[in-house]
PDB file of N, CA and C in Angstrom:
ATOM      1  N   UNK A   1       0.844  -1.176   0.000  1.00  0.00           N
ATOM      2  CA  UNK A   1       0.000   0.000   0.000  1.00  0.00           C
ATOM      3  C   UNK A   1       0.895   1.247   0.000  1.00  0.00           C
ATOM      4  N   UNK A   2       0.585   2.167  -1.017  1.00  0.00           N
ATOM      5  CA  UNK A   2       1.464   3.528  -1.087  1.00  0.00           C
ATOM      6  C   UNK A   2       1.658   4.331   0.076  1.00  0.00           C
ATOM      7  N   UNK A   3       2.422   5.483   0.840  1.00  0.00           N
ATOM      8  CA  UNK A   3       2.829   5.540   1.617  1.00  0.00           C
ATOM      9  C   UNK A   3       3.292   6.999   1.383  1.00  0.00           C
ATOM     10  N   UNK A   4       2.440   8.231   1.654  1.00  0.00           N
ATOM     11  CA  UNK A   4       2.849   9.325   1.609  1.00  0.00           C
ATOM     12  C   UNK A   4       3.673  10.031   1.975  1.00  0.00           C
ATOM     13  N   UNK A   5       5.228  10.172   1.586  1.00  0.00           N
ATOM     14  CA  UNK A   5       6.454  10.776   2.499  1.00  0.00           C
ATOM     15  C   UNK A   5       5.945  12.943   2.808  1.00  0.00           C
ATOM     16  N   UNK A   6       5.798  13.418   1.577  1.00  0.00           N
ATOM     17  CA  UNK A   6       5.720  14.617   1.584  1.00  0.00           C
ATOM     18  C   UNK A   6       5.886  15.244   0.507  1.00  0.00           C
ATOM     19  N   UNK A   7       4.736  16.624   0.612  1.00  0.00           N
ATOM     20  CA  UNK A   7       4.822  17.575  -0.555  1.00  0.00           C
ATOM     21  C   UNK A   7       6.211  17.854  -1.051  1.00  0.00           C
ATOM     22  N   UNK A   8       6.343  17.576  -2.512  1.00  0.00           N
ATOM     23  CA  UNK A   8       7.692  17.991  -3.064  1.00  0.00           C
ATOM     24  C   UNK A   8       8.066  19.352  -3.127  1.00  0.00           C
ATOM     25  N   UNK A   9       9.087  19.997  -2.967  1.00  0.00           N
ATOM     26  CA  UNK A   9       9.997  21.014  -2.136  1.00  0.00           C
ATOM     27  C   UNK A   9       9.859  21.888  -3.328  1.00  0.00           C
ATOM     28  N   UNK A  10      10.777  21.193  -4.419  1.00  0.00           N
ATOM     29  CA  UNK A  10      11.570  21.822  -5.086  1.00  0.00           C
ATOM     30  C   UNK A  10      11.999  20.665  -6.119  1.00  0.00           C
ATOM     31  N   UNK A  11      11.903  21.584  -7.648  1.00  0.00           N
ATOM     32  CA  UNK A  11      11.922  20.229  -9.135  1.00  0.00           C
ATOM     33  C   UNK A  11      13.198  20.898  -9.637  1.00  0.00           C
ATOM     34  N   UNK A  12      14.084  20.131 -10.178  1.00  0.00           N
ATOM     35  CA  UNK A  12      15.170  20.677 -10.722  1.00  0.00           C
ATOM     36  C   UNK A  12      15.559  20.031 -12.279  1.00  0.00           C
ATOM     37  N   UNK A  13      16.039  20.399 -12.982  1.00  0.00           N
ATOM     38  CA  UNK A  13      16.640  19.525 -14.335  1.00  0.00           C
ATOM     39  C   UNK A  13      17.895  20.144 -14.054  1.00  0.00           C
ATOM     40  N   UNK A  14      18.765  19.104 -13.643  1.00  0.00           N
ATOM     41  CA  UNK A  14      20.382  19.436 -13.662  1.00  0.00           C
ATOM     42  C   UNK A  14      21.028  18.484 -14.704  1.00  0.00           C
ATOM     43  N   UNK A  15      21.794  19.509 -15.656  1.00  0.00           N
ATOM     44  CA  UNK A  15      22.945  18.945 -16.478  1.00  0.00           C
ATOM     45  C   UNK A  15      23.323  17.756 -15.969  1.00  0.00           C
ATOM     46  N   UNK A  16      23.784  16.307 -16.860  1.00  0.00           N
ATOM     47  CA  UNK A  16      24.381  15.453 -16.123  1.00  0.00           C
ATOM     48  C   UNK A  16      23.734  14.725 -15.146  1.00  0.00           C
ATOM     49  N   UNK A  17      22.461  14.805 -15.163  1.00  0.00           N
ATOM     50  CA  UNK A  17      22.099  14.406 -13.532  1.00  0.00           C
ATOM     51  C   UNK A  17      20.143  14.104 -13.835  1.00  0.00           C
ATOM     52  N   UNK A  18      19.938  14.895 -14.692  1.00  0.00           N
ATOM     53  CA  UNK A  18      18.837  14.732 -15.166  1.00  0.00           C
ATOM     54  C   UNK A  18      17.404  15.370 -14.289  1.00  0.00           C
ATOM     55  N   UNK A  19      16.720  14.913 -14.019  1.00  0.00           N
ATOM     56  CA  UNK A  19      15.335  15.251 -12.962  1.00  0.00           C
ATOM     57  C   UNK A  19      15.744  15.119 -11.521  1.00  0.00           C
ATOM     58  N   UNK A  20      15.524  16.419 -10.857  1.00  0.00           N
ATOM     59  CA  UNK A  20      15.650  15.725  -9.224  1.00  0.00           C
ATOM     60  C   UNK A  20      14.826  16.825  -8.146  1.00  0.00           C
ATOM     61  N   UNK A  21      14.210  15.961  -7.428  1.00  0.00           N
ATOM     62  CA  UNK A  21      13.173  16.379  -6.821  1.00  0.00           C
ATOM     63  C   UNK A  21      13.546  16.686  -5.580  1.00  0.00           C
ATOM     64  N   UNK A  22      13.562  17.755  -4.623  1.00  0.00           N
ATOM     65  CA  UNK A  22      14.122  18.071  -3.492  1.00  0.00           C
ATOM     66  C   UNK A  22      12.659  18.133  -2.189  1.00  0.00           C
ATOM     67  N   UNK A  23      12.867  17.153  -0.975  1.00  0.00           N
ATOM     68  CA  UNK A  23      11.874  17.303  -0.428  1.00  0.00           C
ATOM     69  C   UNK A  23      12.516  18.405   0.807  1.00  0.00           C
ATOM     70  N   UNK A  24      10.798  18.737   1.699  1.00  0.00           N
ATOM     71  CA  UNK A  24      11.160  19.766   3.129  1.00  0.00           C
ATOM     72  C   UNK A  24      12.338  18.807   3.731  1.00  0.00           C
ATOM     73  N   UNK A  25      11.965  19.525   5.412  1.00  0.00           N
ATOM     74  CA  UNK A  25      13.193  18.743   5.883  1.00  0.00           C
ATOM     75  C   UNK A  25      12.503  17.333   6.579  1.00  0.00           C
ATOM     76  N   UNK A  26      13.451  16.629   7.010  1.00  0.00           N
ATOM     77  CA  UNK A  26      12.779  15.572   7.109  1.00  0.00           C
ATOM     78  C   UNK A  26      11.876  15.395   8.366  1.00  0.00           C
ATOM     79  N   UNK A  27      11.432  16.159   9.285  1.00  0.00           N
ATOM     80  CA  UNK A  27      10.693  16.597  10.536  1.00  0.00           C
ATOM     81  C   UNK A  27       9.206  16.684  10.434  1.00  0.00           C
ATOM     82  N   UNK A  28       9.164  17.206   8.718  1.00  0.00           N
ATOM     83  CA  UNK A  28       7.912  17.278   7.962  1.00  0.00           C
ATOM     84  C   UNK A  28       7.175  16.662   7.598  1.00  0.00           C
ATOM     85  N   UNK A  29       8.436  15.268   7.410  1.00  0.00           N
ATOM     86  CA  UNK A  29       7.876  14.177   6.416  1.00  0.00           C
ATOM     87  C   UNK A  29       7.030  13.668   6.981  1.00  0.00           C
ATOM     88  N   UNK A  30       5.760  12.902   6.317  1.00  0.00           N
ATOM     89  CA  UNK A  30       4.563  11.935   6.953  1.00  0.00           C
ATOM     90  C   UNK A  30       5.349  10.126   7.930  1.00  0.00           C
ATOM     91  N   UNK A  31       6.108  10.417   6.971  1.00  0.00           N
ATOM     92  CA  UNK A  31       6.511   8.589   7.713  1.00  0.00           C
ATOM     93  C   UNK A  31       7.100   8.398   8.852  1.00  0.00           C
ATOM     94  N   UNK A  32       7.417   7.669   9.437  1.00  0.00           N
ATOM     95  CA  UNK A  32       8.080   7.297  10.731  1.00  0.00           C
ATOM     96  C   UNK A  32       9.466   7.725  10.409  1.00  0.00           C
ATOM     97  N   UNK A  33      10.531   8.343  11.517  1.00  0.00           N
ATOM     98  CA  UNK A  33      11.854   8.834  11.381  1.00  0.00           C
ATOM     99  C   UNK A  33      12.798   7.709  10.920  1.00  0.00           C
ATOM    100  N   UNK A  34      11.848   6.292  11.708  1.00  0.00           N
ATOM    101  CA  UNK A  34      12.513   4.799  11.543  1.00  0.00           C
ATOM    102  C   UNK A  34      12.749   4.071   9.977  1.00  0.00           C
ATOM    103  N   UNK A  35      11.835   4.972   9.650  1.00  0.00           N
ATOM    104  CA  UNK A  35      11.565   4.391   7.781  1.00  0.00           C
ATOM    105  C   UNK A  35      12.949   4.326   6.590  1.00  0.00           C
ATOM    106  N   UNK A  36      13.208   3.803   6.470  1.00  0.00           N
ATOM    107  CA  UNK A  36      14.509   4.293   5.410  1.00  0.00           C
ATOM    108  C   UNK A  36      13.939   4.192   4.483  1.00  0.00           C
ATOM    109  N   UNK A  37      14.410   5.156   3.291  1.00  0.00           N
ATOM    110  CA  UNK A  37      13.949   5.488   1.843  1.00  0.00           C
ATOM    111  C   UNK A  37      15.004   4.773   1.157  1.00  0.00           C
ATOM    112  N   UNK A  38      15.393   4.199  -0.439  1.00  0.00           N
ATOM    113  CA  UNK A  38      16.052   3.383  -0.652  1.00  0.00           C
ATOM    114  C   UNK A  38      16.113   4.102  -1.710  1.00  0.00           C
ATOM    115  N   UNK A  39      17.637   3.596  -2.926  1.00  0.00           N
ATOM    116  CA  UNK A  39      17.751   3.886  -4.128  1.00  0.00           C
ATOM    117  C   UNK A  39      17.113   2.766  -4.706  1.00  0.00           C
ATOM    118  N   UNK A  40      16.494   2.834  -5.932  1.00  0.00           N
ATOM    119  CA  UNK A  40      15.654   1.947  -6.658  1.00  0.00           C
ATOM    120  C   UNK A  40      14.548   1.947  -5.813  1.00  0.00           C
ATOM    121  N   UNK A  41      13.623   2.469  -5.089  1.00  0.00           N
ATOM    122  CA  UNK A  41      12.613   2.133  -4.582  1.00  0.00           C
ATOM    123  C   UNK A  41      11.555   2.381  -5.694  1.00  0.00           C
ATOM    124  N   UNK A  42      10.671   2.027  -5.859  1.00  0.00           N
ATOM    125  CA  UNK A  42       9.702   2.180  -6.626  1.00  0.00           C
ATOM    126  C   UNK A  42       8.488   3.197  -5.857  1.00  0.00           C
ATOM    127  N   UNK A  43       8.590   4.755  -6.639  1.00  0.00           N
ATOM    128  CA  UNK A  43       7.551   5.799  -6.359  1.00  0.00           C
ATOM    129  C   UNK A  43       6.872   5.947  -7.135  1.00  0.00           C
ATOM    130  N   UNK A  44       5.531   7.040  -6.395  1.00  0.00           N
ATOM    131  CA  UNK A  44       4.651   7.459  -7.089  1.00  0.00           C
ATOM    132  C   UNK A  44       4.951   8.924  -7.259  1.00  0.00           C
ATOM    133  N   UNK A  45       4.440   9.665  -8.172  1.00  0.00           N
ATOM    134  CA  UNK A  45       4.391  11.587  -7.789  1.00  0.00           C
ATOM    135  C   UNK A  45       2.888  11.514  -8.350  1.00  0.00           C
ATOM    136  N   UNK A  46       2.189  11.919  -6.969  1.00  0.00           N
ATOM    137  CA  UNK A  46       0.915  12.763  -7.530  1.00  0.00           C
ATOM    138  C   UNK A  46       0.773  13.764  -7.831  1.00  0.00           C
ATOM    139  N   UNK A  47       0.377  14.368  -8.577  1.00  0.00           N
ATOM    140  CA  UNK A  47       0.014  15.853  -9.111  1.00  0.00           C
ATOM    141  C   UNK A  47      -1.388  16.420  -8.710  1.00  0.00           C
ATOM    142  N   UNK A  48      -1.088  17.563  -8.081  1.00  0.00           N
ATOM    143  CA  UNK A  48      -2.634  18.371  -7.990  1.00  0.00           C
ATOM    144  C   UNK A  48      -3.717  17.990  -8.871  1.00  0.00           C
ATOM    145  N   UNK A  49      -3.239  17.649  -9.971  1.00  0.00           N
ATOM    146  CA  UNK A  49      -4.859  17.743 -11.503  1.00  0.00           C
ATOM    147  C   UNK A  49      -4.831  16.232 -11.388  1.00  0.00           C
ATOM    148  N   UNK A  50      -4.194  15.472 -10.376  1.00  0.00           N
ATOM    149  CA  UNK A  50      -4.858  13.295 -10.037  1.00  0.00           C
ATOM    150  C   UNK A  50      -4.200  12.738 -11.584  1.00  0.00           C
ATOM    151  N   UNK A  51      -2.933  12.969 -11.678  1.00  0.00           N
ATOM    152  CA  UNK A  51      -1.858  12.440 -12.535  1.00  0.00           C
ATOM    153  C   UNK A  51      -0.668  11.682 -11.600  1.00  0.00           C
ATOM    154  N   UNK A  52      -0.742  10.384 -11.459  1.00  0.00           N
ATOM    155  CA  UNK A  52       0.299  10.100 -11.356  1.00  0.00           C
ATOM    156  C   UNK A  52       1.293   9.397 -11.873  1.00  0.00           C
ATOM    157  N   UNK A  53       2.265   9.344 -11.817  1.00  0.00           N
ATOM    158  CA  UNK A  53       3.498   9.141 -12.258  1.00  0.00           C
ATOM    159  C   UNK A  53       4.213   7.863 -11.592  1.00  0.00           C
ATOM    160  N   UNK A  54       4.451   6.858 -12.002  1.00  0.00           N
ATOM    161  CA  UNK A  54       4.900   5.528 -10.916  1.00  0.00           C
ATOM    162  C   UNK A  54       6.474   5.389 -12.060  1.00  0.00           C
ATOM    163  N   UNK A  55       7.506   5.630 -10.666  1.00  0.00           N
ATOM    164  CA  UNK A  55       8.269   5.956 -11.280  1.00  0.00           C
ATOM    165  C   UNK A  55       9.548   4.768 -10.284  1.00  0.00           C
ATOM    166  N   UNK A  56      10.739   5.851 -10.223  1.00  0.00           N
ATOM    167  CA  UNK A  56      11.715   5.126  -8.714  1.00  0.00           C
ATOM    168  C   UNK A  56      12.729   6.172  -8.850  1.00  0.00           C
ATOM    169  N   UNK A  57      13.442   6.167  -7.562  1.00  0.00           N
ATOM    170  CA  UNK A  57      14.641   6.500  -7.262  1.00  0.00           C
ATOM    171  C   UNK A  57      15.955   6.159  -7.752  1.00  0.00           C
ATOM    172  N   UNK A  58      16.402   7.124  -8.623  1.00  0.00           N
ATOM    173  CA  UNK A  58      17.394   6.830  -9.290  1.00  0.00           C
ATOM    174  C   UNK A  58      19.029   6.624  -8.193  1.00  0.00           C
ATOM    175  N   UNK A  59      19.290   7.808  -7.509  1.00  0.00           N
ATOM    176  CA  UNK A  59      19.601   8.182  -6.584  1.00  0.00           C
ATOM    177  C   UNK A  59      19.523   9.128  -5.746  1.00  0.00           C
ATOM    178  N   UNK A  60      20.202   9.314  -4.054  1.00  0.00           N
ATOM    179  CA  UNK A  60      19.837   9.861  -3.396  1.00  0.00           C
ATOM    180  C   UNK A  60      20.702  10.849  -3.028  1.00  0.00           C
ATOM    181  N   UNK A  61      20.856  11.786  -2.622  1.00  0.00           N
ATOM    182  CA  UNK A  61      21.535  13.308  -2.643  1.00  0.00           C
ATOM    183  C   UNK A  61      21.452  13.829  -1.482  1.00  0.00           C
ATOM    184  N   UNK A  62      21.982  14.398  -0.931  1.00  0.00           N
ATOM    185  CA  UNK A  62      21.850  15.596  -0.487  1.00  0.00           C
ATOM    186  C   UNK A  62      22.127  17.279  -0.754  1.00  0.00           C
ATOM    187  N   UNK A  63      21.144  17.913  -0.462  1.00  0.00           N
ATOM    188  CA  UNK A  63      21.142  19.383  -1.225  1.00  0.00           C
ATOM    189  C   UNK A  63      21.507  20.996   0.314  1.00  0.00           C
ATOM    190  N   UNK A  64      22.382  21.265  -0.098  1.00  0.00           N
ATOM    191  CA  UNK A  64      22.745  22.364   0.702  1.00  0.00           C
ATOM    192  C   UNK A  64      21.865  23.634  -0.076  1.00  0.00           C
ATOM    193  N   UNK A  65      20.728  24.014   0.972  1.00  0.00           N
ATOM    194  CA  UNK A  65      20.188  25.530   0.750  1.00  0.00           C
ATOM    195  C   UNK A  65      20.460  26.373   1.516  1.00  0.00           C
ATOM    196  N   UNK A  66      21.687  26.708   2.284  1.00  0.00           N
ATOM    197  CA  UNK A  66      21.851  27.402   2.846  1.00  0.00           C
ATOM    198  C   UNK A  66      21.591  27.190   4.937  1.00  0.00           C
ATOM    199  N   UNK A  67      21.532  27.583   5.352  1.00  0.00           N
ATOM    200  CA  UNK A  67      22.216  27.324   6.987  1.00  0.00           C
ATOM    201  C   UNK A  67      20.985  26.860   7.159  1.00  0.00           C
ATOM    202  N   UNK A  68      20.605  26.116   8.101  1.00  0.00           N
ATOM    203  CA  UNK A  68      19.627  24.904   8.632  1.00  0.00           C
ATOM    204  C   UNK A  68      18.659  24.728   7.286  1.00  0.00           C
ATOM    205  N   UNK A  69      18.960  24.730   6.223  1.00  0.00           N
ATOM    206  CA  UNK A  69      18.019  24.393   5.282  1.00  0.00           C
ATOM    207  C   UNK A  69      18.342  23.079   4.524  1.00  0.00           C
ATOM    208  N   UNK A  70      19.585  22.649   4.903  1.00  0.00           N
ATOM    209  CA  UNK A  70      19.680  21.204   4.182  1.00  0.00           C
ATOM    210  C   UNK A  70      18.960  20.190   3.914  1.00  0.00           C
ATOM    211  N   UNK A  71      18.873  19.209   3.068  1.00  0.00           N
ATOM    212  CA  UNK A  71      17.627  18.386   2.909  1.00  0.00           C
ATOM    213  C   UNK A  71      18.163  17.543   2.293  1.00  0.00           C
ATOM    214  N   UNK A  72      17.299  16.281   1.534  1.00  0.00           N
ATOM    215  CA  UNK A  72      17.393  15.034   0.669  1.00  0.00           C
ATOM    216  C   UNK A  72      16.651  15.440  -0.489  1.00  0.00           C
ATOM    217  N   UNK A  73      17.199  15.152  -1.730  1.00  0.00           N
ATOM    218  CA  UNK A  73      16.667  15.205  -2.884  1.00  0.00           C
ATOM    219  C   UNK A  73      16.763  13.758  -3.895  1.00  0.00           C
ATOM    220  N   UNK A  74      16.158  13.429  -4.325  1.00  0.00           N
ATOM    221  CA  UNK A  74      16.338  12.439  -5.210  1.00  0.00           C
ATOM    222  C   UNK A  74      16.116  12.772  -6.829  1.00  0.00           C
ATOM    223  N   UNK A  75      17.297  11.681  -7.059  1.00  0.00           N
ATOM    224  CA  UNK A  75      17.559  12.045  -8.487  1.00  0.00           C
ATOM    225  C   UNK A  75      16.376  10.655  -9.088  1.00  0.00           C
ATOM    226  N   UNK A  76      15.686  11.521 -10.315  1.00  0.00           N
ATOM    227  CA  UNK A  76      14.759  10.492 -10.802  1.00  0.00           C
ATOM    228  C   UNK A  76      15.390   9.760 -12.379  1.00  0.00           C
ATOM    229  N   UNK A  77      14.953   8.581 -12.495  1.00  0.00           N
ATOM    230  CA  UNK A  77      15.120   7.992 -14.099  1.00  0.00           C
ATOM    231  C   UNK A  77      15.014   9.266 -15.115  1.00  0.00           C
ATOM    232  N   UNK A  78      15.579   9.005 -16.586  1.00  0.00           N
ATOM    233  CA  UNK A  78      15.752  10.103 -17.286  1.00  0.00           C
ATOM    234  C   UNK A  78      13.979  10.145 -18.050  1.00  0.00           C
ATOM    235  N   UNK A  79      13.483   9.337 -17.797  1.00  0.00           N
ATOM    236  CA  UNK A  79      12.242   9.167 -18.566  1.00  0.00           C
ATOM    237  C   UNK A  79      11.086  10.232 -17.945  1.00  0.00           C
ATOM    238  N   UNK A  80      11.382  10.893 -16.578  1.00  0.00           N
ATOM    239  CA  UNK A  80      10.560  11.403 -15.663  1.00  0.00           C
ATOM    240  C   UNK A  80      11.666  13.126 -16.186  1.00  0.00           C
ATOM    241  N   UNK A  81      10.879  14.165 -16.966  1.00  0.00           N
ATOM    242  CA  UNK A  81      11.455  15.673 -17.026  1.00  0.00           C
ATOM    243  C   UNK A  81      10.784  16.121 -15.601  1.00  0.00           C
ATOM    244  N   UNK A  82      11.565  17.460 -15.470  1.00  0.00           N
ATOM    245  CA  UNK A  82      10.971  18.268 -14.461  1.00  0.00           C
ATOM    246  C   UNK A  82       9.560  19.005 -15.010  1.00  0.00           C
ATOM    247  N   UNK A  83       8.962  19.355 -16.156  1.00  0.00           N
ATOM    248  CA  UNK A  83       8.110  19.764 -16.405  1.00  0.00           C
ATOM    249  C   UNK A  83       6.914  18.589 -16.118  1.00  0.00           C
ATOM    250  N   UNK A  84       7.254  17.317 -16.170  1.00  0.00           N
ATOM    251  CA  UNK A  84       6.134  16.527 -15.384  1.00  0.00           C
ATOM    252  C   UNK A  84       5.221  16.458 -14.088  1.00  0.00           C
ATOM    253  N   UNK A  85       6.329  17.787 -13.009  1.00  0.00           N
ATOM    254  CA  UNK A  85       5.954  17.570 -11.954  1.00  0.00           C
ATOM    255  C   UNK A  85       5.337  18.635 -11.435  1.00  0.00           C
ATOM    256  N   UNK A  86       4.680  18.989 -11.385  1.00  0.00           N
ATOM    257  CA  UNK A  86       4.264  20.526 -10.789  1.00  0.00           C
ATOM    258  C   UNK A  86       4.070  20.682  -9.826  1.00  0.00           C
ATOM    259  N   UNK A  87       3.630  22.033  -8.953  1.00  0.00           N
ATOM    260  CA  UNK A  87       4.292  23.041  -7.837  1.00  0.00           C
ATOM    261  C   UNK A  87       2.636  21.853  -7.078  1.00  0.00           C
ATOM    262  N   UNK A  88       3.082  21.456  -6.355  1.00  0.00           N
ATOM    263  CA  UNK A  88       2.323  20.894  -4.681  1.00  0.00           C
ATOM    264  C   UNK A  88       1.925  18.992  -5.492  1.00  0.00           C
ATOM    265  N   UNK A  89       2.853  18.388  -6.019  1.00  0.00           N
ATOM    266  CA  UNK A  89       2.727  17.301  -6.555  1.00  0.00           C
ATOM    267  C   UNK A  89       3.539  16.528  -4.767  1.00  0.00           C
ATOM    268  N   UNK A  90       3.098  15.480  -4.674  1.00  0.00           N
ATOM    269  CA  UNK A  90       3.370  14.888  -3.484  1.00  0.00           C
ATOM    270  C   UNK A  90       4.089  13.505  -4.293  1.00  0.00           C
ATOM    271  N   UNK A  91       5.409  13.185  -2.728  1.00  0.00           N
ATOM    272  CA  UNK A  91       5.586  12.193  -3.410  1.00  0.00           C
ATOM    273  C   UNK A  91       5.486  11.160  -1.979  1.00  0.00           C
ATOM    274  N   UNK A  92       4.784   9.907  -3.138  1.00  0.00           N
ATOM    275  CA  UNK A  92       4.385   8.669  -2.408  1.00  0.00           C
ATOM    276  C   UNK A  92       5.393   7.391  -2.531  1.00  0.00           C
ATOM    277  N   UNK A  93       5.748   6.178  -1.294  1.00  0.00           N
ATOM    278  CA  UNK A  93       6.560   5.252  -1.725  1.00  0.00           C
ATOM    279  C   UNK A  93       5.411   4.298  -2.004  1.00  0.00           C
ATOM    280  N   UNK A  94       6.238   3.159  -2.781  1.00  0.00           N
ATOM    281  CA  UNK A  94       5.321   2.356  -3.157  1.00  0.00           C
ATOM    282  C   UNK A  94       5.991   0.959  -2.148  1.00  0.00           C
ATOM    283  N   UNK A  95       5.038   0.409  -1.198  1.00  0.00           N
ATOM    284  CA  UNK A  95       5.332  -0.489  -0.080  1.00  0.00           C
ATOM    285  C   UNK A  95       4.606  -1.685  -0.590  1.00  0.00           C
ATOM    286  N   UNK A  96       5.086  -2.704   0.220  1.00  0.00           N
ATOM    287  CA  UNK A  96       4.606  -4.170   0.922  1.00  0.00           C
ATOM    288  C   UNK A  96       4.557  -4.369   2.190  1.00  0.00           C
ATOM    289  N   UNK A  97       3.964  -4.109   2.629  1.00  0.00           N
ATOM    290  CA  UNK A  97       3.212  -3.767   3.752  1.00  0.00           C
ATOM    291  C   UNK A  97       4.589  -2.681   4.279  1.00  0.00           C
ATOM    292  N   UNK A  98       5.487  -3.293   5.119  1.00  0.00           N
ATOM    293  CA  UNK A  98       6.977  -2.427   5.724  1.00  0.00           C
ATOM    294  C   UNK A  98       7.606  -2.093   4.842  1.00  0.00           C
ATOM    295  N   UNK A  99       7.709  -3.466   3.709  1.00  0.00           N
ATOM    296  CA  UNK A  99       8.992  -3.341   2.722  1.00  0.00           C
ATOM    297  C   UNK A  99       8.854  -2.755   1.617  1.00  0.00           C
ATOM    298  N   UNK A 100       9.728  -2.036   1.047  1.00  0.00           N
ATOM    299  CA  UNK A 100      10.151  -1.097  -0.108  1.00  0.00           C
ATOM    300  C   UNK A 100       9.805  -1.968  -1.116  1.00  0.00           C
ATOM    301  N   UNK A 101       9.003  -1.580  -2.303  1.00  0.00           N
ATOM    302  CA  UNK A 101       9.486  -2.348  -3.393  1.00  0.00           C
ATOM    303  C   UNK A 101      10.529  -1.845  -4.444  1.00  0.00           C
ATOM    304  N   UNK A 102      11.322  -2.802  -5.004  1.00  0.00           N
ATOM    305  CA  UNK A 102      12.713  -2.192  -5.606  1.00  0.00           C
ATOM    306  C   UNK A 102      13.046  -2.419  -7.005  1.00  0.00           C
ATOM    307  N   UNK A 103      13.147  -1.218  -7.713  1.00  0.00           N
ATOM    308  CA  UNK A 103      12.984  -1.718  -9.360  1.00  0.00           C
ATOM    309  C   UNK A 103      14.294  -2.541  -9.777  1.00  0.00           C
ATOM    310  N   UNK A 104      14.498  -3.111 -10.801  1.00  0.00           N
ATOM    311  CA  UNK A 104      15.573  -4.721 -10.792  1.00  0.00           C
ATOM    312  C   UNK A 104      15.950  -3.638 -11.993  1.00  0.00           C
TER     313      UNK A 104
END
């Protein structure tokens, strides 16, 4: 069952690096602090207009915005642009019941 982490932050298209989605900090997030997020996990991004996107975690980052603003961003597959995602699109994990599912 999908698993709402939190409204996406911030969409980026970086050279080299492709789509990457920057969430709040993690205090914000909906899930347990205990939860680990994974590379290859298999996500969703909902969009305000009920578009979603079932996608995964390409890799995981961290993003310096300046003094207590640091955060996690994930870099998405090249198939997912930043114009896919728009401003209050949420992103969801896709679970088994605890466990992550993980694209091969």
């Amino acid at each position: 069952m999908p698993k709402k982490v939190a409204t996406i932050d911030g969409v980026y298209s970086i050279d080299n690096i492709e789509t990457v989605i920057a969430l709040p900090q993690e205090d914000q997030w909906l899930i347990a602090p205990t939860e680990s997020i994974h590379r290859r996990e298999r996500i969703q991004i909902r969009t305000p207009n009920g578009r979603c996107i079932s996608t995964f975690i390409r890799d995981i980052e961290m993003i310096n915005r300046g003094r207590d603003r640091g955060g996690v961003c994930f870099c998405l597959p090249r198939s997912v642009v930043a114009e896919d995602i728009s401003n209050g699109s949420e992103l969801w994990l896709e679970r088994d019941g605890e466990e992550p599912l993980l694209e091969r």
